[in-house]
Structures are given as structure tokens and as C-alpha cells.
N, C-alpha and C. Protein backbone atom coordinates (compact mmCIF):
# COMPACT_ATOMS: atom_id res chain seq x y z
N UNK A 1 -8.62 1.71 -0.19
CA UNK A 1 -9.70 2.09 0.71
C UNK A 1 -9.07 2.61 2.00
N UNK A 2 -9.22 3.67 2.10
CA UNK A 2 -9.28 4.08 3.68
C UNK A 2 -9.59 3.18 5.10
N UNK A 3 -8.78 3.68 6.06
CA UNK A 3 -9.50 2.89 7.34
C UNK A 3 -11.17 3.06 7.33
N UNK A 4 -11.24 4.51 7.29
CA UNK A 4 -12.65 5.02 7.93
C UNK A 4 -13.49 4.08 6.92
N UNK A 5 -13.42 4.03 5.78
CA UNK A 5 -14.33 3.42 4.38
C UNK A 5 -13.98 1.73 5.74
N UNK A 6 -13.00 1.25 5.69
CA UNK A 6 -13.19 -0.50 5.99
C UNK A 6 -13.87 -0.54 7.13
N UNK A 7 -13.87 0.48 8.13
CA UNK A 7 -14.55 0.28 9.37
C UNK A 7 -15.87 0.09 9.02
N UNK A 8 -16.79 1.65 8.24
CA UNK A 8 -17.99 1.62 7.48
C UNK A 8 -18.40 0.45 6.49
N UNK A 9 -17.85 -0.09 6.03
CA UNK A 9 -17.93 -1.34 4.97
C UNK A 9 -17.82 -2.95 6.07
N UNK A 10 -17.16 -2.53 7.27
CA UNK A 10 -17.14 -4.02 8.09
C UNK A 10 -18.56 -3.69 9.06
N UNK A 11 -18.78 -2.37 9.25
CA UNK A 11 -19.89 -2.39 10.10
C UNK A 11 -21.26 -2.66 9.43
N UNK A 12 -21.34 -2.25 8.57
CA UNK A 12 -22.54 -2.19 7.71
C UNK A 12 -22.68 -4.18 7.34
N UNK A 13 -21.54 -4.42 6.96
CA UNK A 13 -21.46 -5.78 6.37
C UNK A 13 -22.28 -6.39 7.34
N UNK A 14 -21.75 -6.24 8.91
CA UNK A 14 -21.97 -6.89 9.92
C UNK A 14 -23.85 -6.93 10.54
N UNK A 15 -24.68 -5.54 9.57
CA UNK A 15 -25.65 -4.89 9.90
C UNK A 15 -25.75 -4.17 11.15
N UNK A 16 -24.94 -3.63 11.50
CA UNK A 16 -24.55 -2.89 12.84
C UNK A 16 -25.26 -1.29 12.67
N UNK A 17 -25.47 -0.54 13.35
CA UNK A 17 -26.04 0.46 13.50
C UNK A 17 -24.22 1.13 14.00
N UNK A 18 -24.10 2.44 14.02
CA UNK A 18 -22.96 3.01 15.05
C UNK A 18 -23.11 2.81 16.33
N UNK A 19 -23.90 3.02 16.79
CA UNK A 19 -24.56 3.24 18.28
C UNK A 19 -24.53 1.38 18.85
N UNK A 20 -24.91 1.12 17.79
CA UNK A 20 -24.40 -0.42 18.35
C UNK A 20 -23.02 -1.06 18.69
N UNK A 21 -22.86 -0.72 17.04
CA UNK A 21 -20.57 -0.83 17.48
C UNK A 21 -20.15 -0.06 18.61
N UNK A 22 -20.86 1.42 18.88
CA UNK A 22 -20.12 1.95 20.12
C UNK A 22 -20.84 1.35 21.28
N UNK A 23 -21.73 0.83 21.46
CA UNK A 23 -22.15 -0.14 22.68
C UNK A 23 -21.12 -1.22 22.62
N UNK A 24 -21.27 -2.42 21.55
CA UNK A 24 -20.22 -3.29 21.79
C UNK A 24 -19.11 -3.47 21.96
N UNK A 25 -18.16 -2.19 21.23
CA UNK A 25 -16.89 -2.29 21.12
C UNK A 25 -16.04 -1.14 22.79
N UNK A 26 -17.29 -0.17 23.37
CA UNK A 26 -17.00 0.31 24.13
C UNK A 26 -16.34 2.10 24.09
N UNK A 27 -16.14 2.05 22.54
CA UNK A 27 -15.84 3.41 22.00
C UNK A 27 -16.80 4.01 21.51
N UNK A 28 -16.94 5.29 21.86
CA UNK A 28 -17.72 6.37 21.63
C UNK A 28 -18.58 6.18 20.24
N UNK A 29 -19.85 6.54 20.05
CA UNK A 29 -20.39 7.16 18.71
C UNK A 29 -19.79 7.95 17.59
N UNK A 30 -19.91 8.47 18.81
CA UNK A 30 -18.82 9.92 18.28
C UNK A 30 -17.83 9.60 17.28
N UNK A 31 -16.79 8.98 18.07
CA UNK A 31 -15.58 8.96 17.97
C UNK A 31 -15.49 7.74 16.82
N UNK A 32 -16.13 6.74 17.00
CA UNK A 32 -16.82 5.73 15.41
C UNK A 32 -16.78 6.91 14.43
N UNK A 33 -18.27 7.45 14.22
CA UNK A 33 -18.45 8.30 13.61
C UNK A 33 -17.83 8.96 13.16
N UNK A 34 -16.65 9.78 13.54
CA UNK A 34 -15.23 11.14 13.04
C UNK A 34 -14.47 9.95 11.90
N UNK A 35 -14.18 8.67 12.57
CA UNK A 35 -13.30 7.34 12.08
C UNK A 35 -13.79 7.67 10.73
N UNK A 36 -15.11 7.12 10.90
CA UNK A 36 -15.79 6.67 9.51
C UNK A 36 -15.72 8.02 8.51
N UNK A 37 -15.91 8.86 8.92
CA UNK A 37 -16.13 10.02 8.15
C UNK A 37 -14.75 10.96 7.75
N UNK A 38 -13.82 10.02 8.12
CA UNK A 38 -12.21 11.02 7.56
C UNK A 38 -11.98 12.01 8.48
N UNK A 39 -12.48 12.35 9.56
CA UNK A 39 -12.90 13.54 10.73
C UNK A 39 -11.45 13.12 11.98
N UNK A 40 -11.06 12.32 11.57
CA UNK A 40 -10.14 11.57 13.06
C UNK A 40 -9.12 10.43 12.07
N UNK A 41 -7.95 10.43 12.30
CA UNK A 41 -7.09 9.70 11.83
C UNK A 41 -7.21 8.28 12.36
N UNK A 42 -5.80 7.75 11.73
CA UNK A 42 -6.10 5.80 12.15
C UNK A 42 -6.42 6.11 13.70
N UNK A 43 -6.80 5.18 14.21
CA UNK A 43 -7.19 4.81 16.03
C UNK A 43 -6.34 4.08 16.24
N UNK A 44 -5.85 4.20 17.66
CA UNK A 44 -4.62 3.87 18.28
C UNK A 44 -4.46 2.57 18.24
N UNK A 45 -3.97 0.99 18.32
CA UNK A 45 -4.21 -0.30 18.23
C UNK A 45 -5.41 -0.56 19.49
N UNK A 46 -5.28 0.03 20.82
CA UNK A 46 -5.95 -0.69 21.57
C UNK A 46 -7.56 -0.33 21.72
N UNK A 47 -7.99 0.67 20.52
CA UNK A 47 -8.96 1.09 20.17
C UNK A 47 -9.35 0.53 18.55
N UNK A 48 -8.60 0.44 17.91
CA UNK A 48 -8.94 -1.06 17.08
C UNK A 48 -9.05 -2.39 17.29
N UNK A 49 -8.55 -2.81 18.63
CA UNK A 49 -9.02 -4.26 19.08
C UNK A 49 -10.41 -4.23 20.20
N UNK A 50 -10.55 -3.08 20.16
CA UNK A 50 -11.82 -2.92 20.57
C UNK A 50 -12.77 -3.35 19.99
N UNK A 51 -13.02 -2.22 18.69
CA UNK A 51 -13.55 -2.54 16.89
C UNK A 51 -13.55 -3.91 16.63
N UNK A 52 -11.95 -4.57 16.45
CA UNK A 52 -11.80 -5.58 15.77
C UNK A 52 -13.46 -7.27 16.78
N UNK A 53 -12.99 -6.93 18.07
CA UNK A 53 -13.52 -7.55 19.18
C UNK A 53 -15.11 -7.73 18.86
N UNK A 54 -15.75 -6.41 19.03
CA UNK A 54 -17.19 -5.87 18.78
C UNK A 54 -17.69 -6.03 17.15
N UNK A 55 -16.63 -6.54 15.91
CA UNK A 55 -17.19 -6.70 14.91
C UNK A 55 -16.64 -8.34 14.59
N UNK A 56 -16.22 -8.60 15.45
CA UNK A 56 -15.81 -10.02 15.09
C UNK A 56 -15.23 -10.53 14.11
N UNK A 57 -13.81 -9.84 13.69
CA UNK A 57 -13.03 -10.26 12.49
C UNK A 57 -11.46 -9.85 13.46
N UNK A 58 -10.61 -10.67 12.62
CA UNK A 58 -9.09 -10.69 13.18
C UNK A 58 -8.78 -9.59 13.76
N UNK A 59 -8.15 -8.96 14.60
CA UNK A 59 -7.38 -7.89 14.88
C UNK A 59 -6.26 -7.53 14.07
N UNK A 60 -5.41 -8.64 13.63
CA UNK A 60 -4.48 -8.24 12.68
C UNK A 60 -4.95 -7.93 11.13
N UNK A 61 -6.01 -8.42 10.86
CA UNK A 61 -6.86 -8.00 9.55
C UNK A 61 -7.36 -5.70 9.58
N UNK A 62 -7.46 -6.09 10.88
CA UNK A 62 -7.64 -4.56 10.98
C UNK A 62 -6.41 -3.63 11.28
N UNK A 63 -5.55 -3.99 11.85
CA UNK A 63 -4.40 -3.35 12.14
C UNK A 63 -3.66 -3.09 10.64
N UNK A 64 -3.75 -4.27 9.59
CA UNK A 64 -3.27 -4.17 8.20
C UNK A 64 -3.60 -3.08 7.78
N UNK A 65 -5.07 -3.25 7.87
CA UNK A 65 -5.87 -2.30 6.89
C UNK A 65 -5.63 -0.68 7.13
N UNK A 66 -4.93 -0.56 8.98
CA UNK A 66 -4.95 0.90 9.46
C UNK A 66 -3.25 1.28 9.08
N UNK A 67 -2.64 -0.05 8.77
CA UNK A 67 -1.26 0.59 7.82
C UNK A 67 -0.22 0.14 9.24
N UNK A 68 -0.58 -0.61 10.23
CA UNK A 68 0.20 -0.59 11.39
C UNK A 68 1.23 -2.30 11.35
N UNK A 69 0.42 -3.26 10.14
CA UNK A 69 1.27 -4.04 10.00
C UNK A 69 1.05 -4.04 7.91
N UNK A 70 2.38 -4.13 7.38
CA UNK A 70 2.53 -4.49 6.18
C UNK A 70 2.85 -6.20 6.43
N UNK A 71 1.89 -6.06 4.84
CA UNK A 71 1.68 -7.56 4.04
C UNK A 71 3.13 -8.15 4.11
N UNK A 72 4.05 -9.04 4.43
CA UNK A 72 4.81 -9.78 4.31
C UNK A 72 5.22 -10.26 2.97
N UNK A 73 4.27 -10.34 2.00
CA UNK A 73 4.77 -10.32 0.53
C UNK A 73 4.82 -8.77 0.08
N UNK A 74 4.75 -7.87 0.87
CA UNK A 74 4.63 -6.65 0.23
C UNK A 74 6.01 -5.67 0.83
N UNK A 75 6.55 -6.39 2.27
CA UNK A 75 7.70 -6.40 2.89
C UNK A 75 8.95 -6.71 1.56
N UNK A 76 9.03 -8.11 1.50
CA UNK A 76 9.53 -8.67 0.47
C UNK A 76 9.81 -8.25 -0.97
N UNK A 77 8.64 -7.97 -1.40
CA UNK A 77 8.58 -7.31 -2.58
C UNK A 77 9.60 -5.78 -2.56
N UNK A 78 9.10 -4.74 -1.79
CA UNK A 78 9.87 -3.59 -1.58
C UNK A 78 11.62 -3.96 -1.74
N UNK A 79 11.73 -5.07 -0.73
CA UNK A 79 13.68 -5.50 -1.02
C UNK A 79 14.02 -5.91 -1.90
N UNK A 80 13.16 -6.74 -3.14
CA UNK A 80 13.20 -7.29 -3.95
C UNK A 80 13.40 -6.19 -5.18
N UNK A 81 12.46 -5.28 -4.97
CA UNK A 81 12.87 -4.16 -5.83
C UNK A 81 13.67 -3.16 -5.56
N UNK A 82 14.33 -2.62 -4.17
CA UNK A 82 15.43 -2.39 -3.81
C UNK A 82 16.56 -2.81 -4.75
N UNK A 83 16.83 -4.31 -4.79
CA UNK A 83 17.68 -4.82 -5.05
C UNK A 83 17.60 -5.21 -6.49
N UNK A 84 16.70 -4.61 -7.17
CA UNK A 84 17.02 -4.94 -8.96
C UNK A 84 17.31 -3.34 -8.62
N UNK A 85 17.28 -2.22 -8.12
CA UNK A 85 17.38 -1.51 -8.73
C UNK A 85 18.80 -1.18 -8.48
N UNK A 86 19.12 -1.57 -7.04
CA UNK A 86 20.65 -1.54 -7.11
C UNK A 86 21.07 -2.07 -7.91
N UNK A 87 20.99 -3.09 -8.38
CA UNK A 87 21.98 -3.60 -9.91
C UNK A 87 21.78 -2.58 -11.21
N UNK A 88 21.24 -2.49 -11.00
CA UNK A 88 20.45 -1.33 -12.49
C UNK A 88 21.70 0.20 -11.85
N UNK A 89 21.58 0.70 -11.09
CA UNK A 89 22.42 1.72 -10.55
C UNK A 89 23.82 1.19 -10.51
N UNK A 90 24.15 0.39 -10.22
CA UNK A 90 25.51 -0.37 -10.22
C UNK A 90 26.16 -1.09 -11.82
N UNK A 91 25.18 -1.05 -12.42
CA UNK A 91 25.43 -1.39 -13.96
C UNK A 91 25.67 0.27 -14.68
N UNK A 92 25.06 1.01 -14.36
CA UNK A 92 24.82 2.21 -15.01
C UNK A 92 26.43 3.00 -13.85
N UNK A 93 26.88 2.62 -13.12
CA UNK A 93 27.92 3.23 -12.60
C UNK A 93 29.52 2.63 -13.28
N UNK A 94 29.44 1.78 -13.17
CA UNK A 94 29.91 1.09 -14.01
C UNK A 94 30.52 1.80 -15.12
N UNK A 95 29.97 2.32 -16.26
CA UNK A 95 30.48 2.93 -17.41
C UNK A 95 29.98 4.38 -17.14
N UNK A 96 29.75 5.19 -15.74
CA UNK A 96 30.01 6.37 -15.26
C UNK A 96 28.48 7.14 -16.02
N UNK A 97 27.04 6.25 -15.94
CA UNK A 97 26.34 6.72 -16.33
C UNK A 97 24.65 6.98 -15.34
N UNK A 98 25.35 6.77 -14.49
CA UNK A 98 24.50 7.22 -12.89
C UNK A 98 23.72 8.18 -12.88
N UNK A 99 24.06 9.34 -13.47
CA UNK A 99 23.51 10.78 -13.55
C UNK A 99 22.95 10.85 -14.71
N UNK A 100 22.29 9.93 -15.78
CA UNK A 100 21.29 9.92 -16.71
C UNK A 100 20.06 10.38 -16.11
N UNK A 101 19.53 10.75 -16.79
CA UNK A 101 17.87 11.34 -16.35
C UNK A 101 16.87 10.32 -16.14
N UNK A 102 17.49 8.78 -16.55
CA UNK A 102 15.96 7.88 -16.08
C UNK A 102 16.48 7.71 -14.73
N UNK A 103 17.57 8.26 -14.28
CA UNK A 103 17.47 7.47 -12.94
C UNK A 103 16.50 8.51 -11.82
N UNK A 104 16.45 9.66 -12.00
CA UNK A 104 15.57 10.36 -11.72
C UNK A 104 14.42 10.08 -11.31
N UNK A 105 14.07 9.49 -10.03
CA UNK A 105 12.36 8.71 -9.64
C UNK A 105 11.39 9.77 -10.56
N UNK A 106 11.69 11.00 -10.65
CA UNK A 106 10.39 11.41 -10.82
C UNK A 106 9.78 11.75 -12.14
N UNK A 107 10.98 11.18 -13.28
CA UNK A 107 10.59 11.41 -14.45
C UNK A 107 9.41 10.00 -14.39
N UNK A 108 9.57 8.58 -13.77
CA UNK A 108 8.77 7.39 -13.92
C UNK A 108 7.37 8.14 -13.46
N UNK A 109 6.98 8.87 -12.76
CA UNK A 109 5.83 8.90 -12.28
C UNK A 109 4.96 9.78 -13.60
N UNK A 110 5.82 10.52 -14.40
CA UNK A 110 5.36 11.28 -15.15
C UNK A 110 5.08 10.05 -16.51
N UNK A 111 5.53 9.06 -16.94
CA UNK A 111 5.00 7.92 -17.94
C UNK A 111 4.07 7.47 -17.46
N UNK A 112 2.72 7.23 -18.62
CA UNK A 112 1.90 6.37 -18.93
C UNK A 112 2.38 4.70 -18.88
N UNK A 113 1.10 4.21 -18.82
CA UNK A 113 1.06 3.31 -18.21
C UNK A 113 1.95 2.07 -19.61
N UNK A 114 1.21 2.71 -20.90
CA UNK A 114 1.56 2.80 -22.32
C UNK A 114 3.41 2.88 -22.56
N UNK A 115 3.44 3.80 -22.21
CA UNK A 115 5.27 4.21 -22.60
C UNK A 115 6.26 2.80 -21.34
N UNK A 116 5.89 3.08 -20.07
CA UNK A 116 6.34 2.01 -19.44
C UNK A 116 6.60 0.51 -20.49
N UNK A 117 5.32 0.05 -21.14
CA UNK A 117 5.27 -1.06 -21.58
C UNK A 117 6.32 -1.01 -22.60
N UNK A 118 5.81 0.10 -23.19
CA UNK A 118 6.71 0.44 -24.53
C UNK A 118 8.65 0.09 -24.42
N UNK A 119 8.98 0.96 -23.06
CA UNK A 119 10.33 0.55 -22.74
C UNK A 119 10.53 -0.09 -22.12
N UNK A 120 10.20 -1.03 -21.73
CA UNK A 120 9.83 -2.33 -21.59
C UNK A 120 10.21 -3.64 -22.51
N UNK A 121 9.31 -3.15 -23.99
CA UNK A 121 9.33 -3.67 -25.01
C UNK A 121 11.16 -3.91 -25.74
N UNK A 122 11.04 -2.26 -25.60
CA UNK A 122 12.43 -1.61 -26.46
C UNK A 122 13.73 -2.68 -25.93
N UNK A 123 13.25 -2.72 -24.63
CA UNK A 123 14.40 -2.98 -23.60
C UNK A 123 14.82 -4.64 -23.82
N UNK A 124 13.61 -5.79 -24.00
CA UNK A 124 13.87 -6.46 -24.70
C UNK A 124 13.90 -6.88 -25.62
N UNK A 125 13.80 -6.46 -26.84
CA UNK A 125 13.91 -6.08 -27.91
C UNK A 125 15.75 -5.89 -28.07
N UNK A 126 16.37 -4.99 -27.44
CA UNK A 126 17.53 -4.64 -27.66
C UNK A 126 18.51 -6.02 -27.05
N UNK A 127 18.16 -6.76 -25.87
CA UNK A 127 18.65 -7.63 -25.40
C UNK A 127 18.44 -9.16 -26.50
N UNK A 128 17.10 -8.81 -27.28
CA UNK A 128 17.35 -9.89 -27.95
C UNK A 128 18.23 -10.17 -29.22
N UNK A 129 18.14 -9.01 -29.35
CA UNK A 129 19.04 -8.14 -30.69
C UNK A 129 20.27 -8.32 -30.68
N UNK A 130 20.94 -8.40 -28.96
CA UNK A 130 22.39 -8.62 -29.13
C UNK A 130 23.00 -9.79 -28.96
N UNK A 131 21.73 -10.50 -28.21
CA UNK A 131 22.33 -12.10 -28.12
C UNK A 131 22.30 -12.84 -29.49
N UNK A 132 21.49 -12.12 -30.32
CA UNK A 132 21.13 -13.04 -32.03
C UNK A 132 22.37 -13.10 -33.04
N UNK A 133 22.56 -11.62 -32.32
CA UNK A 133 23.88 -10.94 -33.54
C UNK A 133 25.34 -12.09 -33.28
């Protein structure tokens, strides 16, 4: 969801009119209005704690949502997958095979959701295959 959609979805929740949020929060109609409608990009923080103030929910709940703070498990996660993939690149360098085509980000975006699973499957499948043997 978009900022403009959570602003519209917290105001409405709240039963707010625009003209009301821009009375309470101190920012324009207008300028609500462009928010909500994709017309005007994220709003600066001290014009979301305006918002946040006048609709009565966290400030940092809204600052998330405008992309100005990331989730802390989602921080985490990113290094976490950083770091399998460096091993995966460092295994594949290893026997001088770096320049294969899966390492290529952009062939992954081109697999189904289907084939992922599939090599996936293959992948352990082959690992179980060699520990049996």
C-alpha cells in the first residue's frame, strides 16, 4: 500500500472528513488531498507528525509506512540474505564458477513462483542423494 492509500485508509478509519484532518493536523486540504491521491510524494517527517498527531496513531507507525524507517526484522533479514548469498558466491568461486548464469540477479526475477520451488526441490534432492550414497 502506498503512503497516500494509508493516510486515506487511517483517515477514513478514524471517520475524518479532509477538511477535518487539515483543521486538526494544521496542513492544508489541499495538500492532504495531492497525499492521498498520488498527486505529491511522501511528506516531509515534520508534516507526518502533524498527520500522525491529528489522527492519533504512533508517529513511527507512519514514518514506517512513508519508507523513512525500515522494519528491524526486515533490516536483519536483508544481511541475513546478504550473507547466504555470499557463501553461495564464495562456494561457486571456489571451483572458478562465479560467471554461471544463475548468478545473474536477473535471470531469478524472470522464474515462476513454480520453477523456484522446483529448484529448490532439485537442490535438495541432490544434497540428499550425496549424503545416502
Amino acid at each position: 500500500m502506498n503512503f497516500g492509500a494509508y493516510l486515506r485508509a487511517l483517515r477514513e478509519e478514524k471517520k475524518l472528513s479532509v477538511n477535518q484532518l487539515a483543521m486538526y493536523s494544521e496542513v492544508s486540504a489541499a495538500g492532504i488531498s495531492r497525499i492521498e491521491n498520488g498527486k505529491r510524494g511522501i511528506p516531509k517527517p515534520p508534516t507526518i507528525k502533524k498527520l500522525a498527531g491529528a489522527l492519533k496513531v504512533p508517529y513511527e507507525d507512519m514514518m514506517r509506512a512513508a519508507g523513512y524507517i525500515e522494519e528491524a526484522s526486515s533490516v536483519h533479514q536483508h544481511e541475513e540474505d546478504d550473507l547466504s548469498f555470499s557463501k553461495i558466491k564464495e562456494a561457486a568461486a571456489q571451483y572458478e564458477l562465479d560467471d554461471l548464469e544463475i548468478f545473474d540477479g536477473d535471470i531469478w526475477s524472470t522464474l515462476s513462483k513454480k520453477e523456484i520451488e522446483d529448484l529448490n526441490r532439485y537442490l535438495l534432492f541432490m544434497l540428499n542423494s550425496r549424503s545416502s550414497s
